[in-house]
Protein backbone atom coordinates (compact mmCIF):
# COMPACT_ATOMS: atom_id res chain seq x y z
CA UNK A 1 -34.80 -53.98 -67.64
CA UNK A 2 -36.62 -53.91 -64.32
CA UNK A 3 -34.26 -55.44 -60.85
CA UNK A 4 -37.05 -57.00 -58.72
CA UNK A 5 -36.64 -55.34 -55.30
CA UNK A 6 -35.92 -58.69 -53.56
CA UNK A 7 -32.54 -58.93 -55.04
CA UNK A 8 -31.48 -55.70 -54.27
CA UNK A 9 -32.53 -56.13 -50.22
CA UNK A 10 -31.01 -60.33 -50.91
CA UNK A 11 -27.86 -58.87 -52.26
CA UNK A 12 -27.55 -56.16 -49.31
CA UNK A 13 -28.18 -58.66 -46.71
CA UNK A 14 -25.41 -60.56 -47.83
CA UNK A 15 -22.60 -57.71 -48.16
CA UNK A 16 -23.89 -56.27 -44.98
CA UNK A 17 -22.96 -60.39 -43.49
CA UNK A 18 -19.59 -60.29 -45.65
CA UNK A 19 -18.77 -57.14 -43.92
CA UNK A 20 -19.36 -57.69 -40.38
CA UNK A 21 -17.91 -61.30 -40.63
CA UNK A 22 -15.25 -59.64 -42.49
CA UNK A 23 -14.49 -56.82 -39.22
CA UNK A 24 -15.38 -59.55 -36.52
CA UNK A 25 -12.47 -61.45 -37.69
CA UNK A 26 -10.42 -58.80 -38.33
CA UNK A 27 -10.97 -57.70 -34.80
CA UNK A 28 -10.32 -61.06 -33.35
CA UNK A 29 -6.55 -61.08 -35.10
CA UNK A 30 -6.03 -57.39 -33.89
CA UNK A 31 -7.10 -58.80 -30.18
CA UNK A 32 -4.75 -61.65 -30.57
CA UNK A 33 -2.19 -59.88 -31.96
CA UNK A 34 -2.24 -57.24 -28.63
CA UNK A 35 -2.26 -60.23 -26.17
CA UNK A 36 1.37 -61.27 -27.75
CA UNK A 37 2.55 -57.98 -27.33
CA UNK A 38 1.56 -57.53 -23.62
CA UNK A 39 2.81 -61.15 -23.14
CA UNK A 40 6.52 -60.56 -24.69
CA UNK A 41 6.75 -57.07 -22.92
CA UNK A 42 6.10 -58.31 -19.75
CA UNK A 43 8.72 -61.11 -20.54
CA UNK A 44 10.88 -58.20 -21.65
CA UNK A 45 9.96 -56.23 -18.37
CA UNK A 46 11.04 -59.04 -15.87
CA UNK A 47 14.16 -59.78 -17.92
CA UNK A 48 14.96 -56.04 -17.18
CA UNK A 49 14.22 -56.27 -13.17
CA UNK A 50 16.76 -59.09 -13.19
CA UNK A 51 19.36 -57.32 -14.71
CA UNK A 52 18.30 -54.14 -12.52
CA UNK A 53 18.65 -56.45 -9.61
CA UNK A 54 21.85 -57.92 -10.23
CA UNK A 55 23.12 -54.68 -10.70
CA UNK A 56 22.40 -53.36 -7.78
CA UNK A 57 23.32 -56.34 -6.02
CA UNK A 58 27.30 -56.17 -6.82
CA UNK A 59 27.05 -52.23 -5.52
């Protein structure tokens, strides 16, 4: 049985595309996912300076 050497570079072509589609979104998640941490620790950060404030405030 003899593979014709078209379907071997077809079938590469197409896991090489499966793969990098595959790790582009992948790495647009992990981005997204990073930009809601930032955002809620900076929420978490100004919560903080208020209550850092009002402390010092009453002294």
């Amino acid at each position: 049985m003899k593979i014709d050497l078209k379907y071997i570079i077809v079938f590469i072509t197409t896991s090489l595309f499966a793969i990098l589609t595959w790790s582009l979104i992948t790495l647009m998640d992990v981005k997204s996912n990073v930009d809601t941490i930032k955002g809620e620790l900076t929420g978490v950060e100004k919560n903080i300076n208020r209550i850092y404030g009002y402390v010092n405030s009453k002294k």
